[in-house]
Each structure stands twice: as C-alpha cells, then as structure tokens.
N, C-alpha and C. Protein backbone atom coordinates (compact mmCIF):
# COMPACT_ATOMS: atom_id res chain seq x y z
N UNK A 1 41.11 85.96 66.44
CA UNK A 1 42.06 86.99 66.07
C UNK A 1 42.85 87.40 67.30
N UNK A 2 44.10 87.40 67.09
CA UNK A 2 45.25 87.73 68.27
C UNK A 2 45.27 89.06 68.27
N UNK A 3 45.44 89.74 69.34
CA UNK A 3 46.13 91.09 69.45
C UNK A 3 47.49 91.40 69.30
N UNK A 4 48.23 90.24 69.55
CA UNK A 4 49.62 90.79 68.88
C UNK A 4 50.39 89.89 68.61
N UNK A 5 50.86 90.43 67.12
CA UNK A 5 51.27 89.24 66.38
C UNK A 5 52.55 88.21 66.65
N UNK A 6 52.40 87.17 67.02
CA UNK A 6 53.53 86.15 67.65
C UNK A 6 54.36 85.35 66.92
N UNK A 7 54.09 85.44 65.48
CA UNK A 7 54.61 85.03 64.47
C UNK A 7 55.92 85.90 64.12
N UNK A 8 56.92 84.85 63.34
CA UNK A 8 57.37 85.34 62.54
C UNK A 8 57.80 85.74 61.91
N UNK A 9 58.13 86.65 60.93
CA UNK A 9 58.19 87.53 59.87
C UNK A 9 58.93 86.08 58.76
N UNK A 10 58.23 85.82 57.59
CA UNK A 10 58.93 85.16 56.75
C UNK A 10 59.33 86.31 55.19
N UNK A 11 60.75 86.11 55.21
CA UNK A 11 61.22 86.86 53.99
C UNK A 11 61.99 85.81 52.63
N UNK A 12 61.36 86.05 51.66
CA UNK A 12 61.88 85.23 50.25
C UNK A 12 61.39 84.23 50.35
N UNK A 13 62.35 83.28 49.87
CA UNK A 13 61.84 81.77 49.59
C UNK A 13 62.33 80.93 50.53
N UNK A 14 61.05 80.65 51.75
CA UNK A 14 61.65 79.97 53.30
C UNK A 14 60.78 78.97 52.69
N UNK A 15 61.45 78.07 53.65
CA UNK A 15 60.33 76.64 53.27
C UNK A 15 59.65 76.62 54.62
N UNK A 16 58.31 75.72 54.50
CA UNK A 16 57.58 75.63 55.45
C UNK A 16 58.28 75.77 56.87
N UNK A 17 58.64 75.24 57.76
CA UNK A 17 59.59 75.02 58.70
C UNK A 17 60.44 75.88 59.13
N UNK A 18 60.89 76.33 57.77
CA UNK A 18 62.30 77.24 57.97
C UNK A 18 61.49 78.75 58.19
N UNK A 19 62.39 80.10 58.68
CA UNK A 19 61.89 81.43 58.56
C UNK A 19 63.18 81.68 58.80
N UNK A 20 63.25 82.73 58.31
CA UNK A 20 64.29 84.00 57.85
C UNK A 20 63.81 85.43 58.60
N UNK A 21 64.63 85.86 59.51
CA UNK A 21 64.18 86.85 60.38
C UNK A 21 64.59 88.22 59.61
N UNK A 22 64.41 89.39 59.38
CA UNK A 22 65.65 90.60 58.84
C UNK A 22 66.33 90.62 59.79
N UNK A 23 67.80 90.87 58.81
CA UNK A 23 68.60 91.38 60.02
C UNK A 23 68.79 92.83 59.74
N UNK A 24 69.22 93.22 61.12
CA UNK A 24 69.36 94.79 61.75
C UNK A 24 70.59 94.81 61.44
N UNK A 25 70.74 96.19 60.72
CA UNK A 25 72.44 96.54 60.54
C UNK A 25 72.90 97.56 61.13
N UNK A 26 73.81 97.10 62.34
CA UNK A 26 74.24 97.78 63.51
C UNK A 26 74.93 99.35 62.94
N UNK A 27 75.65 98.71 62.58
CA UNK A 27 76.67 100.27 61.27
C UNK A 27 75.43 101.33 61.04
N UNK A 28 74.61 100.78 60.34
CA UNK A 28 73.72 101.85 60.32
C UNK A 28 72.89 102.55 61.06
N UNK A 29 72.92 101.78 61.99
CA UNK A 29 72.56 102.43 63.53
C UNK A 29 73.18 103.64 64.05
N UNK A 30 74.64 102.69 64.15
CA UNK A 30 75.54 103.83 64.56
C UNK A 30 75.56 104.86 63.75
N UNK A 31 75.89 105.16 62.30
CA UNK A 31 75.72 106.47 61.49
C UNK A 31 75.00 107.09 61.56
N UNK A 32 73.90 106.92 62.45
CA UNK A 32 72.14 107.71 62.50
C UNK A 32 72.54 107.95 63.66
N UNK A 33 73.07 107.81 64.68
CA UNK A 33 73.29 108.14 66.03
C UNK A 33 74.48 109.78 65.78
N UNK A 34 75.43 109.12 65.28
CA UNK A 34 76.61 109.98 64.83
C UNK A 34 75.90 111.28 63.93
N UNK A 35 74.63 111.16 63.09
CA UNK A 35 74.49 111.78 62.39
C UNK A 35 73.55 112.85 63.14
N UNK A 36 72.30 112.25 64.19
CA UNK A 36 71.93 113.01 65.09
C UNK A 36 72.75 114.19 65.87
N UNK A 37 73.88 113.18 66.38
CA UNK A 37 74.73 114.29 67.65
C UNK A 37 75.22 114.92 66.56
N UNK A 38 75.54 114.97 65.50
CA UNK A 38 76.33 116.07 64.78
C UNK A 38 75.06 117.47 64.14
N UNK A 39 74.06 117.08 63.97
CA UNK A 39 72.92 117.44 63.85
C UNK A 39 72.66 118.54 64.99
N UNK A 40 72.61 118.25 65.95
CA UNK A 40 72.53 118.79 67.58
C UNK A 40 73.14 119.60 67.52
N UNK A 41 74.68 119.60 66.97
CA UNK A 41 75.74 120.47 67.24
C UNK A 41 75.62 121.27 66.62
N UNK A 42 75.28 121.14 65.43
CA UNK A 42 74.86 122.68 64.21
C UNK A 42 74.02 123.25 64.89
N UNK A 43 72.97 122.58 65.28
CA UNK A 43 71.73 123.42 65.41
C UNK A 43 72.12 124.44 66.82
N UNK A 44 73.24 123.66 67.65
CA UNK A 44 73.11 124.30 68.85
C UNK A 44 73.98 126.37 68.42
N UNK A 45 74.81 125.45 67.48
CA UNK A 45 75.65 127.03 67.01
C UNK A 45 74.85 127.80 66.27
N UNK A 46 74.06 127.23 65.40
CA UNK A 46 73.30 128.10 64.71
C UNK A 46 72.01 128.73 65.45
N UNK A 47 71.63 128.29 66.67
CA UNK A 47 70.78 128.91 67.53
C UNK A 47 71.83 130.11 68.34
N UNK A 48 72.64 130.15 68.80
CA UNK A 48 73.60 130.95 68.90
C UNK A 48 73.68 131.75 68.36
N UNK A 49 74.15 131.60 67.26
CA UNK A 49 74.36 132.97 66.29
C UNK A 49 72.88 133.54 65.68
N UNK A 50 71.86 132.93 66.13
CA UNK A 50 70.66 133.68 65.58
C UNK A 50 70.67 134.46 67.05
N UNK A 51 70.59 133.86 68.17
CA UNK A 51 70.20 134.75 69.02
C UNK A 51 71.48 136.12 69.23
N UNK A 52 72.59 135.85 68.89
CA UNK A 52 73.76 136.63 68.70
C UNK A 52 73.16 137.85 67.62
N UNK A 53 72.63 137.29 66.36
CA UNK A 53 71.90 138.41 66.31
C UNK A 53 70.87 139.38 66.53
N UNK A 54 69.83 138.63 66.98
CA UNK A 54 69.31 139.61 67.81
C UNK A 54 69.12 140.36 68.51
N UNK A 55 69.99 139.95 69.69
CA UNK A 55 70.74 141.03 70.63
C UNK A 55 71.48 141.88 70.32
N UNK A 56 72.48 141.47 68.92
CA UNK A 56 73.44 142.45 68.77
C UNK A 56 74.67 142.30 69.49
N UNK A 57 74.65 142.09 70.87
CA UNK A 57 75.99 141.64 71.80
C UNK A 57 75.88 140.43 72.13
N UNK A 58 76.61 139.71 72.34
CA UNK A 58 76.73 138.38 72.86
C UNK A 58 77.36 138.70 74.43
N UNK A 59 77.33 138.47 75.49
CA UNK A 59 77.47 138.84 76.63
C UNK A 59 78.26 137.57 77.00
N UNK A 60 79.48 137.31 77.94
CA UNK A 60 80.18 136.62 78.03
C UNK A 60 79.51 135.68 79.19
N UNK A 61 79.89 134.54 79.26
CA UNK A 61 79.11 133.73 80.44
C UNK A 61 79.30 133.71 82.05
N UNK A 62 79.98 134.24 82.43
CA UNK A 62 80.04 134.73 83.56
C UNK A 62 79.81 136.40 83.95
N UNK A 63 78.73 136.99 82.60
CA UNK A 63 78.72 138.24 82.88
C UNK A 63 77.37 138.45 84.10
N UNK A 64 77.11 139.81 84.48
CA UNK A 64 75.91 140.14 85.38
C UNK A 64 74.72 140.02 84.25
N UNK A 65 75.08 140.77 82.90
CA UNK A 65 73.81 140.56 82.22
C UNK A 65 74.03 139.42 81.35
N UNK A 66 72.45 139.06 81.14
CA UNK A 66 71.89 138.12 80.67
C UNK A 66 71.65 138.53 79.00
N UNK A 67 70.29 139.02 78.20
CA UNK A 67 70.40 139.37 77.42
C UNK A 67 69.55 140.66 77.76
N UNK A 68 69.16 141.47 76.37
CA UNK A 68 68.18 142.63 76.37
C UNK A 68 66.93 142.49 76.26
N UNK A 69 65.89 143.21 77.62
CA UNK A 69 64.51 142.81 77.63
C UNK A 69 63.84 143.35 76.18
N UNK A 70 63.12 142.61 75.41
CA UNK A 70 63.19 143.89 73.93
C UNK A 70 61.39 143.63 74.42
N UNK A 71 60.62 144.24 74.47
CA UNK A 71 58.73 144.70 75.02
C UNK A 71 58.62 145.71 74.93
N UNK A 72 56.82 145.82 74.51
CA UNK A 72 56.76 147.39 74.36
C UNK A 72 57.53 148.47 75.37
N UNK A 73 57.40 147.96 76.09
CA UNK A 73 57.76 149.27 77.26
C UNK A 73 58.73 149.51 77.45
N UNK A 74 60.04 148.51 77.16
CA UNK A 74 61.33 148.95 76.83
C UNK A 74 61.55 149.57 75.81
N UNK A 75 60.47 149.14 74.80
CA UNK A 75 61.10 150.18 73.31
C UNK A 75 60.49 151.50 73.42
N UNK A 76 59.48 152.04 74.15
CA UNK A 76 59.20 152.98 74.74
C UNK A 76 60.15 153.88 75.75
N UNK A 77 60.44 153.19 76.62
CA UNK A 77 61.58 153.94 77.24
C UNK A 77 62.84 154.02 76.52
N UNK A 78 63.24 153.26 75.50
CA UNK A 78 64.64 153.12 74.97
C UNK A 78 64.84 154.97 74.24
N UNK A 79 63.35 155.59 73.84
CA UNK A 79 63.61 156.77 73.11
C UNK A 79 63.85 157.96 74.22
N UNK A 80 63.45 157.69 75.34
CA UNK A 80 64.21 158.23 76.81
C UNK A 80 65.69 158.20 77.06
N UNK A 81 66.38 156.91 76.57
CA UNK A 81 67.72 156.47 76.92
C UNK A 81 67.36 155.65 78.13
N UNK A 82 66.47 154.87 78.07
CA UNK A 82 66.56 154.28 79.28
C UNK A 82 66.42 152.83 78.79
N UNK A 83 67.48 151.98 78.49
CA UNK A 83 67.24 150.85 78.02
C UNK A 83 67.00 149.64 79.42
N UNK A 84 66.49 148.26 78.72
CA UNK A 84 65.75 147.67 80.14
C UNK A 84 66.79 146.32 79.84
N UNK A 85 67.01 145.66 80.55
CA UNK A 85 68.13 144.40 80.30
C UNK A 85 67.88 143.24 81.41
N UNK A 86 67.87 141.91 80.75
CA UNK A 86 67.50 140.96 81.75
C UNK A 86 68.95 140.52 82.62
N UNK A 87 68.67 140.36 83.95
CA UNK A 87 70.45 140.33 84.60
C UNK A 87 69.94 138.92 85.21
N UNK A 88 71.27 138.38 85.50
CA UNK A 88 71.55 137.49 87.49
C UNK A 88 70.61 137.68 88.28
N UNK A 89 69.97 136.42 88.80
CA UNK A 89 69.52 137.45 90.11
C UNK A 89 70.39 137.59 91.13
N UNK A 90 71.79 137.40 90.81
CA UNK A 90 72.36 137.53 92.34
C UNK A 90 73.48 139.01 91.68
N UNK A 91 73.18 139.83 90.86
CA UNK A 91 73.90 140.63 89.99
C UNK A 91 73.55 142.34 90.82
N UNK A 92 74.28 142.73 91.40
CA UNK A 92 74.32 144.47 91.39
C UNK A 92 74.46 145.48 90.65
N UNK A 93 74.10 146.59 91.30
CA UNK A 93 74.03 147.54 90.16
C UNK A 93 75.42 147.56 89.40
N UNK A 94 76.37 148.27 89.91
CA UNK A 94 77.77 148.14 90.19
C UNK A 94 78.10 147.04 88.47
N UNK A 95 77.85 145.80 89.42
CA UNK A 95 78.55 144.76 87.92
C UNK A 95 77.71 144.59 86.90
N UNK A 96 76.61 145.25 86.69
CA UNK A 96 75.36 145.71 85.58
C UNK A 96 76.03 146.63 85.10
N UNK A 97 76.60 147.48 85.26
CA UNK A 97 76.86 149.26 84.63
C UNK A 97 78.33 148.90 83.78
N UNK A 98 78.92 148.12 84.41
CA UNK A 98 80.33 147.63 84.16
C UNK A 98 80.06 146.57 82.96
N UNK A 99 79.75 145.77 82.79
CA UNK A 99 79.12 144.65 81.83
C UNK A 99 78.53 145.65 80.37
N UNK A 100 77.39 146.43 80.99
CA UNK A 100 76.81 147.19 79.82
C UNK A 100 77.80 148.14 78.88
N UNK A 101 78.98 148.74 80.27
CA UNK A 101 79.64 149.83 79.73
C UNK A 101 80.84 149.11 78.70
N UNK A 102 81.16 147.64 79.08
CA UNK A 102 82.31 147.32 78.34
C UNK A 102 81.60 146.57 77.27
N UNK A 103 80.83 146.29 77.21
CA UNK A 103 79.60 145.87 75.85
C UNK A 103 79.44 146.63 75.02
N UNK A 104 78.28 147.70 75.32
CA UNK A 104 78.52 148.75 74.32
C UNK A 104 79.14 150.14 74.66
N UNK A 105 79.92 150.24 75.12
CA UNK A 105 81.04 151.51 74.98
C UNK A 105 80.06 152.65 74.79
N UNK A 106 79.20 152.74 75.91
CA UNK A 106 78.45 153.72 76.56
C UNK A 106 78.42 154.09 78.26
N UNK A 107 78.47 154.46 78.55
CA UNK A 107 78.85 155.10 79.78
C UNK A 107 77.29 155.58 80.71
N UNK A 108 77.13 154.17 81.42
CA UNK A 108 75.84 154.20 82.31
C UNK A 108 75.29 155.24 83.14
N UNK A 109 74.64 156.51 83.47
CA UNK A 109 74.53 157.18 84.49
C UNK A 109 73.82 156.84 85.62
N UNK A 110 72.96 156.33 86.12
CA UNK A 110 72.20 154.97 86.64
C UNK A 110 71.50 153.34 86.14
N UNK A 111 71.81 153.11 87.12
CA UNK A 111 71.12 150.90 86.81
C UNK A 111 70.12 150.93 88.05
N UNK A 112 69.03 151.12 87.60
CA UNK A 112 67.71 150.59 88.77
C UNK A 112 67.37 149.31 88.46
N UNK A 113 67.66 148.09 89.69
CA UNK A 113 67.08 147.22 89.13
C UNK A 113 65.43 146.46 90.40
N UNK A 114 64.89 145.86 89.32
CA UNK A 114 63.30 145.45 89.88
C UNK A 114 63.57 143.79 89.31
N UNK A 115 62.82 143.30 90.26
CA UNK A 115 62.46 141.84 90.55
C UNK A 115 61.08 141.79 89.48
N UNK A 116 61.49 140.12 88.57
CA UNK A 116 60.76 139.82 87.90
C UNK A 116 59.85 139.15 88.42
N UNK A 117 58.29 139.09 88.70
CA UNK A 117 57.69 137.89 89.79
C UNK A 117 57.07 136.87 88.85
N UNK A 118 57.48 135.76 89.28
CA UNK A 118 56.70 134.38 88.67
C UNK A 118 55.14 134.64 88.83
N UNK A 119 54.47 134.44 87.46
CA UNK A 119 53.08 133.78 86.78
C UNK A 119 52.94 132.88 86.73
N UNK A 120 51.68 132.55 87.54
CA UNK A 120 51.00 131.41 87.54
C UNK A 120 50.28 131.69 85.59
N UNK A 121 50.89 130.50 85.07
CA UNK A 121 49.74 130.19 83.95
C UNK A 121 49.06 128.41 83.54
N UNK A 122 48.50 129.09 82.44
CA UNK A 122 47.61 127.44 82.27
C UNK A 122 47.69 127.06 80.60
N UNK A 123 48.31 126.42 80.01
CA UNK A 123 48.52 126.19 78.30
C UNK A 123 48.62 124.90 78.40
N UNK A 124 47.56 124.25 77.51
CA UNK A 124 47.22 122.92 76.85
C UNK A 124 46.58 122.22 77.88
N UNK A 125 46.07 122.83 78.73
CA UNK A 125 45.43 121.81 79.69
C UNK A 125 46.63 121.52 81.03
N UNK A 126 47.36 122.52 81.04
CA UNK A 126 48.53 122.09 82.16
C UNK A 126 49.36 123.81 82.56
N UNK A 127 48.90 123.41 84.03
CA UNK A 127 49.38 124.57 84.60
C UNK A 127 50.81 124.56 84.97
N UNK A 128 51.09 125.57 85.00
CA UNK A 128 52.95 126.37 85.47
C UNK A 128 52.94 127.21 85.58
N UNK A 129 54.12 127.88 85.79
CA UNK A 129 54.22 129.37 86.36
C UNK A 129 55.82 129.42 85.35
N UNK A 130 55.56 131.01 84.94
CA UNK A 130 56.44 131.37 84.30
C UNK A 130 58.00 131.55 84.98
N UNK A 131 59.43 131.66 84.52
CA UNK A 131 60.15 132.05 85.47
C UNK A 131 60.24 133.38 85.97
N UNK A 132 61.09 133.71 87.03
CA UNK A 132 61.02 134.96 88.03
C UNK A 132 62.88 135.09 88.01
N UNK A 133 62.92 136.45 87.91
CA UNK A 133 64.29 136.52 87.54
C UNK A 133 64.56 138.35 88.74
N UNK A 134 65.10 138.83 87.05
CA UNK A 134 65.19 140.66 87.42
C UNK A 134 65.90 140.84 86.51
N UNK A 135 65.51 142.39 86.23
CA UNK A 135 65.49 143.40 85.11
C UNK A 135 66.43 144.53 85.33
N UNK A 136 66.78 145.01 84.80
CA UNK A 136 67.76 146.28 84.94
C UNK A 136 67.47 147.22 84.25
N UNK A 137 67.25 148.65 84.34
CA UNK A 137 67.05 149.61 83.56
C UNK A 137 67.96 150.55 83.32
N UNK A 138 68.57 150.33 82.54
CA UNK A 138 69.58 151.13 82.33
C UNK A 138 69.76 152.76 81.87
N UNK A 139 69.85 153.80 82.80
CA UNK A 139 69.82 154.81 82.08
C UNK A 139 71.63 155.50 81.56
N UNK A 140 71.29 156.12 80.59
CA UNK A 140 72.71 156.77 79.75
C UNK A 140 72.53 158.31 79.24
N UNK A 141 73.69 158.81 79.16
CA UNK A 141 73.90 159.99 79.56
C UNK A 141 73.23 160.34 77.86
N UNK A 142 73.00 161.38 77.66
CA UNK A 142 72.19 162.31 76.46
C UNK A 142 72.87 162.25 75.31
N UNK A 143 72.50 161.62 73.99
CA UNK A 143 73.10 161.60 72.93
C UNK A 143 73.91 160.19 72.72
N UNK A 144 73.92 159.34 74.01
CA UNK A 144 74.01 158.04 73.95
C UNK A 144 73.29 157.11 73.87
N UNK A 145 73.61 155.91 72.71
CA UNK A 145 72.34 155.20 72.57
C UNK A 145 73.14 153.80 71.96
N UNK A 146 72.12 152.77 72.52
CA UNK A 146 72.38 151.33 72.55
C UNK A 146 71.30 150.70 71.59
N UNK A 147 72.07 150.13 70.16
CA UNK A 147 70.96 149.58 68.97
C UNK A 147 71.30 148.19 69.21
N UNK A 148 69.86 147.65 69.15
CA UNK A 148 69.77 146.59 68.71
C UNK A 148 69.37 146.08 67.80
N UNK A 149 69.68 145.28 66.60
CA UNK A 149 69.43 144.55 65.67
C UNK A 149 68.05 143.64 65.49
C-alpha cells in the first residue's frame, strides 16, 4: 500500500491505456476570487457602520481621538461628566478637547490624559502582551453630557 496516490484519476469511458484527467475551469476560479474581494468589501463597510454605531461618532482619520473607552469605570465616571476616550499616543490635551468639542458640541472643561501600559498575557497556549496606548478623560461643564449608543 502507497502513501500517496500516483495514479491517475480515470473519468467515463477511458480505455485501458487511455485516462482522462478533469479539467479545471479557470473562469470559475476567477469568479470565486472576484466574489471573495467583493465579499471583503461589504464586510469591511459593514464592520464600519456597526462600529459607527456603537460609538455613536465616527471620528475622522487624522483626528487626536481614537474611539470611546466604554468599561465599568468609565460608565461610572460618565454619571460625574467625566467621560474616558481612547486617543494618539502622540495626541495633547489641547487637540483632545478640540476633536471632542467639534464631535459632540460640548464644551470640554479639562482633558487629563494617562498612559495605557502593555499586559503581558497567555491564551491558547501562547503568550503576548496586550497593546499600550492612552486614555483621555474628559471632563464637561454641568448639565453637559455625551451619549453613546
């Protein structure tokens, strides 16, 4: 008994001698290729607009912020007015307050921001470390408030 088969493939009515290979139909190749990348492309917009809703704002791509940290402890402070927001790390207070204020048309009274530090972790048998970024806390003046969806 062989380990792998060296023969082959006979299809219909071959005569001894003769074999008939399948043939591969290129066209249909290509339409499964075409049909993938078009596939890709939905999914990439429709991941978009899910995360569009969740946030509520879509933040432009060259902005300071990133999206909104949503964890207990932000939704805890959020009933303070102190909402928490993931930024740049190369982002200041300054273009944080400006970003938030032309987003949601609230008017920042301080942006403290803190460094996110990379975790070491271990899942499936394989270690990494989480990423390391920074956070912004946004506080707003009394009776102002930033919903998210």
């Amino acid at each position: 008994m062989s380990l792998f088969n060296t023969q082959k493939k006979k299809i219909g009515n071959a005569t001894a001698g003769e074999t008939k290979l399948p043939k591969k139909d290129a066209a249909k190749k290509e339409t499964k290729a075409v049909a993938v990348v078009k596939a890709d492309k939905k999914a990439g917009t429709k991941a978009e607009k899910r995360e569009a809703a969740v946030q509520g704002v879509v933040f432009p791509k060259g902005s300071a912020v990133i999206k909104p940290r949503v964890t207990e402890k932000a939704g805890l402070l959020s009933q303070n007015a102190v909402y928490t927001f993931e930024v740049r790390k190369d982002a200041n207070s300054r273009e944080i307050a400006k970003a938030i204020a032309e987003a949601y048309k609230v008017e920042p009274v301080k942006v403290s921001i803190a460094p996110i530090k990379s975790k070491a972790m271990f899942v499936r048998g394989k270690r990494g470390k989480t990423v390391a970024g920074k956070k912004a806390y946004v506080y707003l003046k009394k009776g102002q408030t930033i919903e998210f969806i």
